[in-house]
C-alpha atoms as a PDB file:
ATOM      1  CA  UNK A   1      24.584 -43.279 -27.263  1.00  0.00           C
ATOM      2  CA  UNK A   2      20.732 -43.306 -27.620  1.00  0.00           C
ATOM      3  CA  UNK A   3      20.146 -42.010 -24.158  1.00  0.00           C
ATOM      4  CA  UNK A   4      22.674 -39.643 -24.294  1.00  0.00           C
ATOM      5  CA  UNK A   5      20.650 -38.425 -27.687  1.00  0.00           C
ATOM      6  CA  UNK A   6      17.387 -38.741 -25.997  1.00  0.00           C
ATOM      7  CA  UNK A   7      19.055 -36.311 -23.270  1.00  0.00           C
ATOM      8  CA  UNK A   8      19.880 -33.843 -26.045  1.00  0.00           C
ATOM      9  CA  UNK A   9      16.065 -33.588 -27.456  1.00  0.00           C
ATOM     10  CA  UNK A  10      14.948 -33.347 -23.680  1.00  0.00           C
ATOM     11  CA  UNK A  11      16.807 -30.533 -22.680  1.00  0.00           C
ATOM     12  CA  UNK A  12      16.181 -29.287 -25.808  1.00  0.00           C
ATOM     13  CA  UNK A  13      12.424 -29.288 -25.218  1.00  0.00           C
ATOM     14  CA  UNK A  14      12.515 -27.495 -22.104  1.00  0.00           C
ATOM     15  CA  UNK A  15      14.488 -24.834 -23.442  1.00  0.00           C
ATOM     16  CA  UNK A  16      11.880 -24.103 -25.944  1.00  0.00           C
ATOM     17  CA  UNK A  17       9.047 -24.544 -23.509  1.00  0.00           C
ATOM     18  CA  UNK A  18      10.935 -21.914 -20.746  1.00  0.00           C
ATOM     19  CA  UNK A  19      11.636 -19.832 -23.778  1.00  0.00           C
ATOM     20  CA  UNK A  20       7.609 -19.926 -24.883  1.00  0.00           C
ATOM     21  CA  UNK A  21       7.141 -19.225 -21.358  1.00  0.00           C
ATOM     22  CA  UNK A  22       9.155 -15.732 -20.814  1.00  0.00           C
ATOM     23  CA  UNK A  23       7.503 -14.717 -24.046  1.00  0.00           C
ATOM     24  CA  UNK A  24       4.290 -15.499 -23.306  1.00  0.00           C
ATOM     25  CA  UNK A  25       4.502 -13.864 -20.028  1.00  0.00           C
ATOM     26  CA  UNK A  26       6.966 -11.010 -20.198  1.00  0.00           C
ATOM     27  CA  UNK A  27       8.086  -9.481 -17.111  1.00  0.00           C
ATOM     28  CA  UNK A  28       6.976  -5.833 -16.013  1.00  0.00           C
ATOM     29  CA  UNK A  29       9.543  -3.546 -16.506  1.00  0.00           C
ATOM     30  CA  UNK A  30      10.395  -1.244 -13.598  1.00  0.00           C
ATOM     31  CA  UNK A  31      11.682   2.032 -13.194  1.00  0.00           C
ATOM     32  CA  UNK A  32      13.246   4.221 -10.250  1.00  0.00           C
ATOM     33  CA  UNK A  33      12.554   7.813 -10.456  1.00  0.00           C
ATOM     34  CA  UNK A  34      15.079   9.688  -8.154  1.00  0.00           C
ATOM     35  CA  UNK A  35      13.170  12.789  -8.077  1.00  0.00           C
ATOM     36  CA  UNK A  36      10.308  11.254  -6.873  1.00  0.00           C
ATOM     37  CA  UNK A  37      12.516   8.636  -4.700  1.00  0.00           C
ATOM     38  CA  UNK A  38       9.799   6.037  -6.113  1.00  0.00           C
ATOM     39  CA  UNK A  39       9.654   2.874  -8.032  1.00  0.00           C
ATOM     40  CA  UNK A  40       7.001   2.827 -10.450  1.00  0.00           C
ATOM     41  CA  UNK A  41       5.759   0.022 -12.924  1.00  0.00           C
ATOM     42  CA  UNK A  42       6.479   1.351 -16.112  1.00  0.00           C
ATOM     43  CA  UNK A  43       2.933   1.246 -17.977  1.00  0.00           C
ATOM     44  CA  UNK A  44       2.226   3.526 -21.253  1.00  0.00           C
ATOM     45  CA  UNK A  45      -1.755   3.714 -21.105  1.00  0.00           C
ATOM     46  CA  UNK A  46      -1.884   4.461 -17.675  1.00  0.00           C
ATOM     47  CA  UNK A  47      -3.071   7.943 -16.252  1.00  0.00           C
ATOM     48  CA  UNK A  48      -2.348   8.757 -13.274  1.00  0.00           C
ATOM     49  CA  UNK A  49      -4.195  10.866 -10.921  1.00  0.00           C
ATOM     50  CA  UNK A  50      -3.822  14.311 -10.151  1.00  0.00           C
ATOM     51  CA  UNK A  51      -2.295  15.521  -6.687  1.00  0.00           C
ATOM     52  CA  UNK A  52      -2.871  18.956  -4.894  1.00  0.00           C
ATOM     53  CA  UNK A  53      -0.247  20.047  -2.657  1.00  0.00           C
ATOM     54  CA  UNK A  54      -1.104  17.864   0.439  1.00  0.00           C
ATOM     55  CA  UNK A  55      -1.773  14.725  -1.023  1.00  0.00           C
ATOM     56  CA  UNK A  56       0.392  11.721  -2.186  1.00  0.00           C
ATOM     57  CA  UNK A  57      -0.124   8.932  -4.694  1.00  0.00           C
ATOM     58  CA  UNK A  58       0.602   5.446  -3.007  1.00  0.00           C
ATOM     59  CA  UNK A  59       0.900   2.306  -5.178  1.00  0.00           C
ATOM     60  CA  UNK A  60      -0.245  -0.354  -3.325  1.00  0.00           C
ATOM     61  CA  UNK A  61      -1.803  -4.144  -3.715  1.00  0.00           C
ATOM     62  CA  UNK A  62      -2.055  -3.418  -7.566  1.00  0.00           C
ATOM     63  CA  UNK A  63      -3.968   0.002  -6.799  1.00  0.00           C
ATOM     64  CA  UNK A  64      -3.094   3.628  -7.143  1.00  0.00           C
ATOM     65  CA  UNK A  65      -4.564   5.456  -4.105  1.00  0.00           C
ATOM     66  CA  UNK A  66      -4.738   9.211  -4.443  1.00  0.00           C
ATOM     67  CA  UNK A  67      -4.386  10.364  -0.596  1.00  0.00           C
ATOM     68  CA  UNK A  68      -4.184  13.201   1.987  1.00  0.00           C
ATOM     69  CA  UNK A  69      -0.771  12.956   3.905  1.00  0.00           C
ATOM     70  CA  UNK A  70      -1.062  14.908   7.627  1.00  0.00           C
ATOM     71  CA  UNK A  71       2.076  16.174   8.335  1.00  0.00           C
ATOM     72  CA  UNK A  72       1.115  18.512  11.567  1.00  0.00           C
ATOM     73  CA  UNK A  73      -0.348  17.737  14.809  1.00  0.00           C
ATOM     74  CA  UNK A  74      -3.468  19.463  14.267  1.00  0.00           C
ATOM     75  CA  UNK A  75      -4.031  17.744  11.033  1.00  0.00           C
ATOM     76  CA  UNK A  76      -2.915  14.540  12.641  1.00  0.00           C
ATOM     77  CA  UNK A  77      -5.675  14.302  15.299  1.00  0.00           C
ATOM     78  CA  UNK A  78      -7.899  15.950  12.984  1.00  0.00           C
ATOM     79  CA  UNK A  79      -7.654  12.690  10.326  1.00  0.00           C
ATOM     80  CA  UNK A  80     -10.683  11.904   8.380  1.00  0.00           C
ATOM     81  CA  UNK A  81     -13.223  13.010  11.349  1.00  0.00           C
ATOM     82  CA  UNK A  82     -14.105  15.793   8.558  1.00  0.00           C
ATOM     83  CA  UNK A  83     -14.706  12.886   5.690  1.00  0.00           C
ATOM     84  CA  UNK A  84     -18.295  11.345   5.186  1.00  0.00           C
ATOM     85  CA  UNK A  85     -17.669   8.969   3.203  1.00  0.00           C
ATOM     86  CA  UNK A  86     -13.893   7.330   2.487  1.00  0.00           C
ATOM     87  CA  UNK A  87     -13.693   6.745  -1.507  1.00  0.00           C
ATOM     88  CA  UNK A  88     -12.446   3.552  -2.467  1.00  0.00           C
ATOM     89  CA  UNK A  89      -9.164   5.089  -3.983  1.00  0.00           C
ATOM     90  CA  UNK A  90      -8.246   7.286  -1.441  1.00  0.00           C
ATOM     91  CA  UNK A  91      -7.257   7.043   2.505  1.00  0.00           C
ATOM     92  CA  UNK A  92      -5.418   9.380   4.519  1.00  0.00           C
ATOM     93  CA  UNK A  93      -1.560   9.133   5.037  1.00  0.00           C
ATOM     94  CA  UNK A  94      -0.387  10.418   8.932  1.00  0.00           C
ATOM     95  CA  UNK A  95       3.421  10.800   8.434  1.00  0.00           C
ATOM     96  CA  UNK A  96       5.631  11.097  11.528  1.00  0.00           C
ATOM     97  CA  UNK A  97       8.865  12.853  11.994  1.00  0.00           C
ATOM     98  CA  UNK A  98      10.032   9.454  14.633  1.00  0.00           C
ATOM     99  CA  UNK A  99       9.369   6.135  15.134  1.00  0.00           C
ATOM    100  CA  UNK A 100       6.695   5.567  17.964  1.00  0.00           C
ATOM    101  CA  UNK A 101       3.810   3.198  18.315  1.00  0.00           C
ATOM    102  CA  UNK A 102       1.359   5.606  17.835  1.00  0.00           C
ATOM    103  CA  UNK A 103      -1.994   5.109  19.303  1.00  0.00           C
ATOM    104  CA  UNK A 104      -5.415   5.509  16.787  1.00  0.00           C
ATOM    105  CA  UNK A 105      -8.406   5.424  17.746  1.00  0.00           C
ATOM    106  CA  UNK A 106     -11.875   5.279  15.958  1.00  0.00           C
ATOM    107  CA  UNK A 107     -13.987   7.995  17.778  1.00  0.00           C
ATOM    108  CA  UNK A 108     -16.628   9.985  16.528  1.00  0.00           C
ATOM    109  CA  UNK A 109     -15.850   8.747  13.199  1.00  0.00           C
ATOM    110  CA  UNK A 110     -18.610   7.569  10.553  1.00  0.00           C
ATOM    111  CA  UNK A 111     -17.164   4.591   8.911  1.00  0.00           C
ATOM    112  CA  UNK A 112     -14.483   2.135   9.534  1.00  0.00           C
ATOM    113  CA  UNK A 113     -11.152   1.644   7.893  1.00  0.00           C
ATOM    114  CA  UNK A 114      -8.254  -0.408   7.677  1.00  0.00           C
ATOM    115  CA  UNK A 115      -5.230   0.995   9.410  1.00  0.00           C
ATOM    116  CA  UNK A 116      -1.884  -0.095   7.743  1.00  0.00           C
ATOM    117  CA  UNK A 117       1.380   0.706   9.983  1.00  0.00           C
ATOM    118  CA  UNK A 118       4.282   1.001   8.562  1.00  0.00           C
ATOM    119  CA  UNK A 119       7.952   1.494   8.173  1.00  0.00           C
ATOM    120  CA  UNK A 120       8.810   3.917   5.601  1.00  0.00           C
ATOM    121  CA  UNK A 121       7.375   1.856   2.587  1.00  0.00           C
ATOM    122  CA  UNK A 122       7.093  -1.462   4.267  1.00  0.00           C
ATOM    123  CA  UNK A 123       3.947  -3.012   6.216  1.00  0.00           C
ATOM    124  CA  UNK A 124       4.656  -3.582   9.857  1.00  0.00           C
ATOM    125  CA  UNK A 125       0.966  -4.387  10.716  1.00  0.00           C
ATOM    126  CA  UNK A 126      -2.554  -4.057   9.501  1.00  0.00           C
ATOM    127  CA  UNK A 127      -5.692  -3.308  11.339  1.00  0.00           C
ATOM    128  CA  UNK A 128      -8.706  -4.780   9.968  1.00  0.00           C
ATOM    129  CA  UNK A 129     -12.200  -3.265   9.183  1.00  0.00           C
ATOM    130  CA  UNK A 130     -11.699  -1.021  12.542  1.00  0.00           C
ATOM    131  CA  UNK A 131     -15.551   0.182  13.804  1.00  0.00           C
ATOM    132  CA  UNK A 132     -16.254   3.706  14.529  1.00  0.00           C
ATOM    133  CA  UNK A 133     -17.172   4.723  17.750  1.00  0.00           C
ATOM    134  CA  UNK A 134     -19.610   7.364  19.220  1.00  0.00           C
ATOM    135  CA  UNK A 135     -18.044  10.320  20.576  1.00  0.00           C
ATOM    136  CA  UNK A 136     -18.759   9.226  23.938  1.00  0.00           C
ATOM    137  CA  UNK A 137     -17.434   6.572  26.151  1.00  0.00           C
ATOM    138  CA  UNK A 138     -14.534   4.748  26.374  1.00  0.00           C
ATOM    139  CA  UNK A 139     -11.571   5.461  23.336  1.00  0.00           C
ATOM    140  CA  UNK A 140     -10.775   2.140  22.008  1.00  0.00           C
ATOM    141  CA  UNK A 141      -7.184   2.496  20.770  1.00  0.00           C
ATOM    142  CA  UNK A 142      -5.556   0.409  17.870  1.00  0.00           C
ATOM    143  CA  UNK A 143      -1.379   0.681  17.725  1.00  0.00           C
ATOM    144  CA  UNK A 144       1.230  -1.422  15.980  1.00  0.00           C
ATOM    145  CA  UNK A 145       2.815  -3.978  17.372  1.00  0.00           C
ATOM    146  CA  UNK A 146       6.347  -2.303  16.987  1.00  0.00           C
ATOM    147  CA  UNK A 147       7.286   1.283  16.353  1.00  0.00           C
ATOM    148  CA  UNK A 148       6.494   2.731  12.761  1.00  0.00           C
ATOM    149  CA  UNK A 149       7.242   6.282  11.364  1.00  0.00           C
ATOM    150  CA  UNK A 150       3.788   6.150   8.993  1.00  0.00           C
ATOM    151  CA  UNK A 151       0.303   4.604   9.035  1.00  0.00           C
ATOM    152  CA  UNK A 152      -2.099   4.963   6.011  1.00  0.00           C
ATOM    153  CA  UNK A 153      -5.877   4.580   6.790  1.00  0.00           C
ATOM    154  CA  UNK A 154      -7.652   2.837   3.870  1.00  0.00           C
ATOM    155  CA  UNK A 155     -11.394   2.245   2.996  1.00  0.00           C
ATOM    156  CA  UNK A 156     -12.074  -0.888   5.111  1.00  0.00           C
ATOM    157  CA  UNK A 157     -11.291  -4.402   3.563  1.00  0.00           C
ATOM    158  CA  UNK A 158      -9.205  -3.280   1.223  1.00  0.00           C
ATOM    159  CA  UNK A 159      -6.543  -4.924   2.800  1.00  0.00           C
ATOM    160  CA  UNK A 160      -8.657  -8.507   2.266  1.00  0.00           C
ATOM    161  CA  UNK A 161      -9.472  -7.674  -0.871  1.00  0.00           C
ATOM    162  CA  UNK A 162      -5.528  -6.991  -1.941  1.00  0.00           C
ATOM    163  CA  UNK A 163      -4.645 -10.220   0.176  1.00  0.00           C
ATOM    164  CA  UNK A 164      -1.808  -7.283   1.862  1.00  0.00           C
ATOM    165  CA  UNK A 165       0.303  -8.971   4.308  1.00  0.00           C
ATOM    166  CA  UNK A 166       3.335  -7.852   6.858  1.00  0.00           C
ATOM    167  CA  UNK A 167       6.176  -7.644   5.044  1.00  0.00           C
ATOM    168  CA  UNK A 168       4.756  -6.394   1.437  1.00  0.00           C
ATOM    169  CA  UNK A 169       5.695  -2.937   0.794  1.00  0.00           C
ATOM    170  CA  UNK A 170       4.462   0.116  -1.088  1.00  0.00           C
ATOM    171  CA  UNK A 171       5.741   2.983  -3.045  1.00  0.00           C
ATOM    172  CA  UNK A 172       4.436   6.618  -2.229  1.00  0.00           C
ATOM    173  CA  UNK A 173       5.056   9.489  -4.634  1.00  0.00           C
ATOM    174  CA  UNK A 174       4.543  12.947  -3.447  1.00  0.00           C
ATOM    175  CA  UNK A 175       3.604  16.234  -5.250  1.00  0.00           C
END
């Protein structure tokens, strides 16, 4: 009888101690927005940034990146050789109309990136703090290790610093 009544207040306790719990640390609410074919956390004070045309906003690691999507050949193997500098928030998104392990390489550009591969939204690979290369010489070239339909170039270590693995995914709104 007494240990069934100790039983009672024990379960009891960690009822109210879950219950503290889930109110001290409420979930985050998500929502699905089918025009946008994204899921979005659902925050009030946020603002998010503004998109021309041929850019895309892609939540990733706890970031919002605002970035250029290359849709074309030419705009493909053009990349971010035109870019001086890569912003911390931005990259470049190369979208494919296949799977394919493409081939990048670093060549004649002026800083080095991380190259994500992926699968739609999900990461297949990374590519760590890739080095540019002079425009002469050799091409070294960086590809996934299986076929991917997308790879996003971000400012390098930013896959460190949002401890991104294979396997996490992403969400990527368009304009």
């Amino acid at each position: 009888m007494i240990l069934r009544k100790h039983l009672e207040i024990f379960i009891a306790i960690i009822i109210l101690v879950v219950a503290g719990i889930v109110i001290a640390f409420p979930k985050r609410s998500i929502e699905f927005n089918k025009e946008a074919d994204v899921l979005r956390p659902v925050t009030p004070a946020i603002s998010l940034p503004e998109l021309e045309s041929n850019q895309a906003r892609v939540y990733i690691g706890g970031e919002i990146l605002v970035v250029n999507v290359a849709r074309t050949n030419k705009e493909r193997m053009t990349g971010l050789l035109e870019h001086a500098v890569l912003e911390e928030d931005s990259g470049m998104l190369f979208e494919f109309d296949g799977y394919d392990e493409y081939n990048f390489h670093m060549q004649a550009m002026k800083f080095p990136i991380d190259i994500i591969w992926l699968d739609n939204e999900t990461i297949i690979d990374i590519t760590p703090k890739a080095p540019p290369q002079a425009a002469e010489g050799e091409k070294v070239l960086y590809s996934p290790v299986v076929p991917v339909n997308r790879v996003l170039g971000v400012v390098s270590g930013f896959t460190e610093a949002q401890k991104l693995v294979p396997g996490d995914t992403i969400a990527i709104e368009f304009e």
